[in-house]
Protein backbone atom coordinates (compact mmCIF):
# COMPACT_ATOMS: atom_id res chain seq x y z
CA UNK A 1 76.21 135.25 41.95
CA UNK A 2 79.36 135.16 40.45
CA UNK A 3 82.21 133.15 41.59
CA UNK A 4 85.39 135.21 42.67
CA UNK A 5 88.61 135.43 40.57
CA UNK A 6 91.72 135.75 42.37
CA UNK A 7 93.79 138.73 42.11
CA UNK A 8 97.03 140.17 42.70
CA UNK A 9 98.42 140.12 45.93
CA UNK A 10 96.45 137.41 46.38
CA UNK A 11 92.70 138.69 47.67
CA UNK A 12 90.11 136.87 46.40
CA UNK A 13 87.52 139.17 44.77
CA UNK A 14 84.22 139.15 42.74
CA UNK A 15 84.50 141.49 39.72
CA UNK A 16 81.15 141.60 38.17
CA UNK A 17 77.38 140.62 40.10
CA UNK A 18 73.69 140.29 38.66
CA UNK A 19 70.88 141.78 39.55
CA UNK A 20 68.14 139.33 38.28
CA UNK A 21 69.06 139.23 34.30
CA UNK A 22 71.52 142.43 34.52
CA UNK A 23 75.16 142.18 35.02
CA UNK A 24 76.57 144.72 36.81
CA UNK A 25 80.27 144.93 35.47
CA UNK A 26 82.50 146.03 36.83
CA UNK A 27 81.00 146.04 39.89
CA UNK A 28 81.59 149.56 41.00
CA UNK A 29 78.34 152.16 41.20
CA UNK A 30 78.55 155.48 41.63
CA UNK A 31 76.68 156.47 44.70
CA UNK A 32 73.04 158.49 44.64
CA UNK A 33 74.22 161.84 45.93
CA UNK A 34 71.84 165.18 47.01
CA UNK A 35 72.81 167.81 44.18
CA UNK A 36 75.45 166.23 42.68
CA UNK A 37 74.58 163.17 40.67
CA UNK A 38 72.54 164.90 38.35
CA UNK A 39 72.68 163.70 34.39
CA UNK A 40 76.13 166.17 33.58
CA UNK A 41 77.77 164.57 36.35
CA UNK A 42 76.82 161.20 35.63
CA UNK A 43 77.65 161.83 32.29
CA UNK A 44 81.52 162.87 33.02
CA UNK A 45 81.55 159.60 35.06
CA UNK A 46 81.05 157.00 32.37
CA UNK A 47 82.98 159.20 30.15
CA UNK A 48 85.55 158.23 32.02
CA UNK A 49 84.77 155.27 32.63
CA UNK A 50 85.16 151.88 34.93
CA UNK A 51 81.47 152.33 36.36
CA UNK A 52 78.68 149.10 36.00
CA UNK A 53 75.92 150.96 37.57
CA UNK A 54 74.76 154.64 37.99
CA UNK A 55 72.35 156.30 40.64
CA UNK A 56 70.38 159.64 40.02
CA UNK A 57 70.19 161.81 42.81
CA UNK A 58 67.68 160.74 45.20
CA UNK A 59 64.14 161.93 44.33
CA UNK A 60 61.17 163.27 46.10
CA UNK A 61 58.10 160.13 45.40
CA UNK A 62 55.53 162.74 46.63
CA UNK A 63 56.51 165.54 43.92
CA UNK A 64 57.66 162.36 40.70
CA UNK A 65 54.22 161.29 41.05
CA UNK A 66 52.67 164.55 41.17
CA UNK A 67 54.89 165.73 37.88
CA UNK A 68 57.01 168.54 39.33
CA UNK A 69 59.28 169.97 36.75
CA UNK A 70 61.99 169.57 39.30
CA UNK A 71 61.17 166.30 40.18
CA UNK A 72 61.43 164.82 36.33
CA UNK A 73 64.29 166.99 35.55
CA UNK A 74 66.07 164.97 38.39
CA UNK A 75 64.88 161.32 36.89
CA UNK A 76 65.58 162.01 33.40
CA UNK A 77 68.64 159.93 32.05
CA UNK A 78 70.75 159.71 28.92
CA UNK A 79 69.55 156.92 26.02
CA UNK A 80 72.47 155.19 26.24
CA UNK A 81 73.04 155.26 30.44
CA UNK A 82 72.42 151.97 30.74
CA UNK A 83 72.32 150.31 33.35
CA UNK A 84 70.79 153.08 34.99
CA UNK A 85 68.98 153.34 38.87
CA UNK A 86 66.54 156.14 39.76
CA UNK A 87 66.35 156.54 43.15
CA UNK A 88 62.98 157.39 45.02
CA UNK A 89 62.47 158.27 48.62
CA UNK A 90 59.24 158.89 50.90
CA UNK A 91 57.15 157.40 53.73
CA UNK A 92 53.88 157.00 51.94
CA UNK A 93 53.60 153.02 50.54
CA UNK A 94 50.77 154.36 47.99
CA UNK A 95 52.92 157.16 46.64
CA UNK A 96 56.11 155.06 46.38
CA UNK A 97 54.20 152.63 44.42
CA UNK A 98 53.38 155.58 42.12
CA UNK A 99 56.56 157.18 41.95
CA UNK A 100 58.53 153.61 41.47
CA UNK A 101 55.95 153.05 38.69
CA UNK A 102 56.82 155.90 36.65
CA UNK A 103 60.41 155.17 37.20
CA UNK A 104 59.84 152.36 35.31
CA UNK A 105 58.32 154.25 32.66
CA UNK A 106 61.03 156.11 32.28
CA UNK A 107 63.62 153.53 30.99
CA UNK A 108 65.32 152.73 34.26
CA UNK A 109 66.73 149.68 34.83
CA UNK A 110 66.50 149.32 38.32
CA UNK A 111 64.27 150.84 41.08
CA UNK A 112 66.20 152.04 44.20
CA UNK A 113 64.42 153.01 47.62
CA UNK A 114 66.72 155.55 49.81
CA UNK A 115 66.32 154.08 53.45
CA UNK A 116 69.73 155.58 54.04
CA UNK A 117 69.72 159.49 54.03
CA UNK A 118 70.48 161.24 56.85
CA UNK A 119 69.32 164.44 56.28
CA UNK A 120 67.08 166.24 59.15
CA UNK A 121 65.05 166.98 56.60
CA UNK A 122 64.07 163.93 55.15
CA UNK A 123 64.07 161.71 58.23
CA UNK A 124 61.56 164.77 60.53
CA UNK A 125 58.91 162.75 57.82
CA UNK A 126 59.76 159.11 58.30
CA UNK A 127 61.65 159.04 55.17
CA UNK A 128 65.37 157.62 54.46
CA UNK A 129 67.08 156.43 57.53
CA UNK A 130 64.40 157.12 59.60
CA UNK A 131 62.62 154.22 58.05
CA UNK A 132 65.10 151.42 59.87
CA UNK A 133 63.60 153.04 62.98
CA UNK A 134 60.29 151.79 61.69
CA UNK A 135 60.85 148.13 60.30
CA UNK A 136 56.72 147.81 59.70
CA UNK A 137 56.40 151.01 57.75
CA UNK A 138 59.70 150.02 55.45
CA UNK A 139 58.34 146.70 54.56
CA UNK A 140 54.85 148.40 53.37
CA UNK A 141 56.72 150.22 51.20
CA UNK A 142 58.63 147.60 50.30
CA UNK A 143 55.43 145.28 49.42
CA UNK A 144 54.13 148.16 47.47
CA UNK A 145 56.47 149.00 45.08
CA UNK A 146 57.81 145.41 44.88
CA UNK A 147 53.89 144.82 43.03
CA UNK A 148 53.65 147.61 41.76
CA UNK A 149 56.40 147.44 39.12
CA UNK A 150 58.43 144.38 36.71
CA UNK A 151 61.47 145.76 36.77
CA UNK A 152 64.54 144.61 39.59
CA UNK A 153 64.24 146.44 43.11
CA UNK A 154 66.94 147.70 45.23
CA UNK A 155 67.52 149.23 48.53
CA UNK A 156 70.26 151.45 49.74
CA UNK A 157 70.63 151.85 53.68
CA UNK A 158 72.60 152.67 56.63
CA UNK A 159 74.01 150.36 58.95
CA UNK A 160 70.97 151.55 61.63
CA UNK A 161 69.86 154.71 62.72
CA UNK A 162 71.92 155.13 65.76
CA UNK A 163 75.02 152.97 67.59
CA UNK A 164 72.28 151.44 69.86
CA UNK A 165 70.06 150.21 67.13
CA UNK A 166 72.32 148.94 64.15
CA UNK A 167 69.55 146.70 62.55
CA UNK A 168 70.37 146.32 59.06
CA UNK A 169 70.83 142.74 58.45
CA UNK A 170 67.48 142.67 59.80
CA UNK A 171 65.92 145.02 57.62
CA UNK A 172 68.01 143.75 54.57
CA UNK A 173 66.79 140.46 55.41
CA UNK A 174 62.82 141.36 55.49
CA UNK A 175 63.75 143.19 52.17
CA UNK A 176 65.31 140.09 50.68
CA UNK A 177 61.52 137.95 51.83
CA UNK A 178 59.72 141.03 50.16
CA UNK A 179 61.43 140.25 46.80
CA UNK A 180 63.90 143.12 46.51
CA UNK A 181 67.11 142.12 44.21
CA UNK A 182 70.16 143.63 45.98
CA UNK A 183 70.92 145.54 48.87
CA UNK A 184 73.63 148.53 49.64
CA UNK A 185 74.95 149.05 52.99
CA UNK A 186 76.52 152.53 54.16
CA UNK A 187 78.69 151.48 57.39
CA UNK A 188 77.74 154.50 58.94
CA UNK A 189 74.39 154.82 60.94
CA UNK A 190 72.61 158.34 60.44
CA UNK A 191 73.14 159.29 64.00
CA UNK A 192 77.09 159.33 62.31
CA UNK A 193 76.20 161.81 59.76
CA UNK A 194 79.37 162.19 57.88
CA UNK A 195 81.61 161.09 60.24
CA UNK A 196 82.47 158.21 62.92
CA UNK A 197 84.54 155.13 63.34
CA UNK A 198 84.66 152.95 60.44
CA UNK A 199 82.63 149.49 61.49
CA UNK A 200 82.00 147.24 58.67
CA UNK A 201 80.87 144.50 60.81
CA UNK A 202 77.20 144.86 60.04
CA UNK A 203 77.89 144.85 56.37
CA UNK A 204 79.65 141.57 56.63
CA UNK A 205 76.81 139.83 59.13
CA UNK A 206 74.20 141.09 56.36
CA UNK A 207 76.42 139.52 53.28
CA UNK A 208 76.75 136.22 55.72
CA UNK A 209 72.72 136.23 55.71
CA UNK A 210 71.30 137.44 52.15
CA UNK A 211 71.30 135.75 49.01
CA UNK A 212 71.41 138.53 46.76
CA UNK A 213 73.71 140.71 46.40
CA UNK A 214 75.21 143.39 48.87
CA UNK A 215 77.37 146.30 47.97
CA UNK A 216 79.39 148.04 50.53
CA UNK A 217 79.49 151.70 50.82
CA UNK A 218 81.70 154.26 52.92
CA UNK A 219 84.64 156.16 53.19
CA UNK A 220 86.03 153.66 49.28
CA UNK A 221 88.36 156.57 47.59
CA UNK A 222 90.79 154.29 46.42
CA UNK A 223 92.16 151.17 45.16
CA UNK A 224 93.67 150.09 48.91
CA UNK A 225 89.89 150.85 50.71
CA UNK A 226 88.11 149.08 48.21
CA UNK A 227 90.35 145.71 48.65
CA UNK A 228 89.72 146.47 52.25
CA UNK A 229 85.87 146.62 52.02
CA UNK A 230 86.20 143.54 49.84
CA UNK A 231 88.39 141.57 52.48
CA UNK A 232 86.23 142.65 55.55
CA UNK A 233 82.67 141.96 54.51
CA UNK A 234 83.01 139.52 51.17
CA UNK A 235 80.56 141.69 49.84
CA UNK A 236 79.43 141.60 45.78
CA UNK A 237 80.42 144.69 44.69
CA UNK A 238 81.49 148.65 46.10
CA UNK A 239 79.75 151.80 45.47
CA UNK A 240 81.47 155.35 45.85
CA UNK A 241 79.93 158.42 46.18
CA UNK A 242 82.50 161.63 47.61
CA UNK A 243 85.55 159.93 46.86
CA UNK A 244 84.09 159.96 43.04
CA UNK A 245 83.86 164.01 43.47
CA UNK A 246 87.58 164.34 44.76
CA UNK A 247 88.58 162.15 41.94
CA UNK A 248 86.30 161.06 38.82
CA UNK A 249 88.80 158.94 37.56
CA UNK A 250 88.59 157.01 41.10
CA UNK A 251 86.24 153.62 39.45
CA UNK A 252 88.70 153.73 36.31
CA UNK A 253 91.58 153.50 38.71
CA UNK A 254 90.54 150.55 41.39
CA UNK A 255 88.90 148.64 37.89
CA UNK A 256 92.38 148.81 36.49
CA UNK A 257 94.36 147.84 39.70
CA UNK A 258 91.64 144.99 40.23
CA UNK A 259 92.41 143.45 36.78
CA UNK A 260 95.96 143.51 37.80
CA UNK A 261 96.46 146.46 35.35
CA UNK A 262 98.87 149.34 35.68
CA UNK A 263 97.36 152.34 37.47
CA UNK A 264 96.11 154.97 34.64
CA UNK A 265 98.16 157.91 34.45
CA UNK A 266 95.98 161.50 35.46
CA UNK A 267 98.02 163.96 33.86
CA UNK A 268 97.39 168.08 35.00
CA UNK A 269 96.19 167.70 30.95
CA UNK A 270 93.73 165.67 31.27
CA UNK A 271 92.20 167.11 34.92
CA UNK A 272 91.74 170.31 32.88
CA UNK A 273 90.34 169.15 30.00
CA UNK A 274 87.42 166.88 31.95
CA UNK A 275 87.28 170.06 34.73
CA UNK A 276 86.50 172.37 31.33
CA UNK A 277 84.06 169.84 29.77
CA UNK A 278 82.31 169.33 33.20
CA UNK A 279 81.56 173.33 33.08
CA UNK A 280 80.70 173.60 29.27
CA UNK A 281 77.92 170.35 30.18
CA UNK A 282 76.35 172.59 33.48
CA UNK A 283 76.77 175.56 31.03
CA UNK A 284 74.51 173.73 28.83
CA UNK A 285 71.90 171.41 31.35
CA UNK A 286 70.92 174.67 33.99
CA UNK A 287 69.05 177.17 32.54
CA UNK A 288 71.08 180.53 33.96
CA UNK A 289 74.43 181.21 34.71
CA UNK A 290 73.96 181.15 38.14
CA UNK A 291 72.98 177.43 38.09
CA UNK A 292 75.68 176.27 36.38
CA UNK A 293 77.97 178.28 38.57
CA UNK A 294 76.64 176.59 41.83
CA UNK A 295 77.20 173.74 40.40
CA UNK A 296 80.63 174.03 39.12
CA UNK A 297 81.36 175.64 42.30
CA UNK A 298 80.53 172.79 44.57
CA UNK A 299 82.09 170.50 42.14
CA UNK A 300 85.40 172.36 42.30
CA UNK A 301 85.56 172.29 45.87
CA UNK A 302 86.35 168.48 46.24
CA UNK A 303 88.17 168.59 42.46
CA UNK A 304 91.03 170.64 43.20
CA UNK A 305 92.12 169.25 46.52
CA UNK A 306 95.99 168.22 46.31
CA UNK A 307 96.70 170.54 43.41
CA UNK A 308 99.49 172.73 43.79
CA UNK A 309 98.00 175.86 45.08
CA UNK A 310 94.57 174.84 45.16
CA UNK A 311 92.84 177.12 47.79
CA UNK A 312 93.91 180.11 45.44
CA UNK A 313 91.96 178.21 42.32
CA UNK A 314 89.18 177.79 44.43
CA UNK A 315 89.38 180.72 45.82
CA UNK A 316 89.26 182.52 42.51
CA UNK A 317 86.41 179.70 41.04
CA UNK A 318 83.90 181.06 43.60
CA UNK A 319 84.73 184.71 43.08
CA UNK A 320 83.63 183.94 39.39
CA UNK A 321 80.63 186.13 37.71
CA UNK A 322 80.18 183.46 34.80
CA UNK A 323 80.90 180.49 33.48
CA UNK A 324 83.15 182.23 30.95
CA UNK A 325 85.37 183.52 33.89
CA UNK A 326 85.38 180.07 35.83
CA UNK A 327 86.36 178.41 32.73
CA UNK A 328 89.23 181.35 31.86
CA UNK A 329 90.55 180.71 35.40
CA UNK A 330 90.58 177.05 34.92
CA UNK A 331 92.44 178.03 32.07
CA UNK A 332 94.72 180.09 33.30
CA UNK A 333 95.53 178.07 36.25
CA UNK A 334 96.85 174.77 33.88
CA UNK A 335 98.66 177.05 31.88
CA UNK A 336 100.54 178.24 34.61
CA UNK A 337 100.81 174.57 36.43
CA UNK A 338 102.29 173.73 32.82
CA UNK A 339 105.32 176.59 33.52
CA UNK A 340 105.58 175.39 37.51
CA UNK A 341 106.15 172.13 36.51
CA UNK A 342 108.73 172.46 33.69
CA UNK A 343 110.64 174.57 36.43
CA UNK A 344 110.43 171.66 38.54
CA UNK A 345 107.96 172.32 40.68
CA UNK A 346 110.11 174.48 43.28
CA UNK A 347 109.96 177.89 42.03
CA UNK A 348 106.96 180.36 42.69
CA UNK A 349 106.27 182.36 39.78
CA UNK A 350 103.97 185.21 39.28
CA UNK A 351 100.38 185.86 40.72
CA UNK A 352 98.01 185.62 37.50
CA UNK A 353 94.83 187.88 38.11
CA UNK A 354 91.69 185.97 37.60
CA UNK A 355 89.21 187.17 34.66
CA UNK A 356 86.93 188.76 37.30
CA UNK A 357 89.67 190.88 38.39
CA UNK A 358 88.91 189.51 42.27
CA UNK A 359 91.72 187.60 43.18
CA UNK A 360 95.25 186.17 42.00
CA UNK A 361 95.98 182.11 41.33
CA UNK A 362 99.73 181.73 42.46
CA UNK A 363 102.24 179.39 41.05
């Protein structure tokens, strides 16, 4: 493990870690997240920059092993993406040996097991979170894939599945005896969902117990709740997942201020121009229009939030026919945010119709 540096004002705090023989540096990791981490998105992040890991979306074991199109489309990462996870989920030891050993085939660096998602869906067949509800079923998967495949294995869970039953130093600990390599902790349990009162204190017992690394995960969307996840558990290293959607530029900015480095600059310039490139790459990686839009769409959702006038540019985003008309309106709507600004920000000037003809972005 690597021994902390100290860092301005004065919080002591690791800035790389190693799984096995990889160095994870900086130690910031984009978070595995349903329909969102796919390889364009992943792609825009360490264009940016100021990631040391990234996580695919989390995949199906049952359909990997069985070659669905979908399935492999989901896995599939860039040559240079390195280091890379691909995450796998299921209940079935036998098929997440399978799945984890094509993963490995593939040219991932690390193998990550999802014991963390909450979705209904996923946990109504023992899979995700619902898997700290069954400690003897996660460690058979656990054995499985751990001899099933050479390359490092990681886990990702939730603090527990519920307040009452907040077991994951327990389960991070079996995982630890079972030869995993790291472990990330979500302070939420699934019974939270997306929400609840922000309790770390199960992260920190966990990093108090383990010998590998832990990474702390939950609610980090800026340089002042990373230090804070830092200072309340000790952990290794952070991962982000929706604060990275609200603000790609999120693991360049809290690498920077950790260094002691001035905070990079996000000009309106610059959020257009990686906005615009984001839609040319889904343009190009879904197969129709209507993909890509979806996409974009979802995207630009969390993007715009505290731009001037935002709900009008979203508004006029998911009234778009095409991915020509999204990108016009993108367009449009930083040309005119050029003109507000040089006025000095105070004066409203005229509604600009969007390309579709559907509705107006104000300025």
């Amino acid at each position: 493990m690597d021994a902390p540096v100290t860092l301005p004002p004065g919080a002591e705090v690791p800035l790389a870690y190693s799984v096995r023989n990889l160095r994870i540096e900086p130690n910031l990791v984009l978070a595995p997240m349903e329909g969102v981490t796919d390889l364009t998105f992943r792609r825009l992040i360490r264009k940016i920059g100021g990631t040391g890991l990234t996580v695919t979306e989390f995949i199906a074991s049952e359909g990997l092993r069985r070659g669905a199109d979908k399935m492999e489309e989901m896995a599939r990462i860039d040559d240079d993406e390195h280091p890379v996870a691909i995450q796998i989920f299921g209940r079935n030891p036998t098929s997440m040996a399978e799945a984890a050993k094509i993963v490995e085939d593939l040219g991932a660096d690390i193998c990550d097991l999802n014991f963390g998602c909450p979705s209904k869906k996923v946990c109504a067949h023992s899979g995700g979170s619902a898997l700290l509800k069954d400690p003897e079923l996660a460690e058979q998967i656990v054995r499985a894939v751990r001899a099933a495949i050479r390359i490092p294995l990681t886990v990702k869970m939730r603090s527990g599945f519920d307040a009452t039953q907040r077991n994951c130093p327990d389960i991070a600990w079996m995982c630890q005896e079972e030869g995993v390599e790291a472990i990330t902790i979500h302070w939420r349990t699934r019974a939270d969902l997306y929400s609840g009162t922000r309790a770390v204190d199960k992260i920190a017992e966990t990093k108090q117990r383990l010998s590998i690394p832990v990474i702390g995960n939950g609610d980090i969307l800026d340089f002042e709740s990373a230090m804070a996840m830092f200072r309340d558990t000790g952990v290794d290293g952070l991962m982000i997942g929706r604060g990275a959607i609200k603000n790609p530029w999120v693991f360049q900015q809290v690498r920077a201020q950790m260094l002691g480095e001035p905070m990079p600059e996000i000009t309106p310039e610059e959020k257009r121009r990686v906005l615009v490139d984001y839609y040319e790459s889904c343009r190009a990686w879904f197969r129709t229009d209507r993909g890509a839009l979806g996409r974009m769409k979802k995207i630009s959702n969390y993007f715009t939030h505290g731009l001037p006038y935002a709900s009008e540019l979203r508004t006029t985003i998911l009234r778009s026919q095409t991915v020509d008309d999204a990108i016009s309106a993108v367009n449009l709507y930083f040309d005119h945010l050029a003109e507000w600004q040089a006025r000095g920000g105070t004066t409203r000037g005229p509604l600009v119709e969007d390309p579709s003809g559907s509705a107006p972005v104000a300025l």
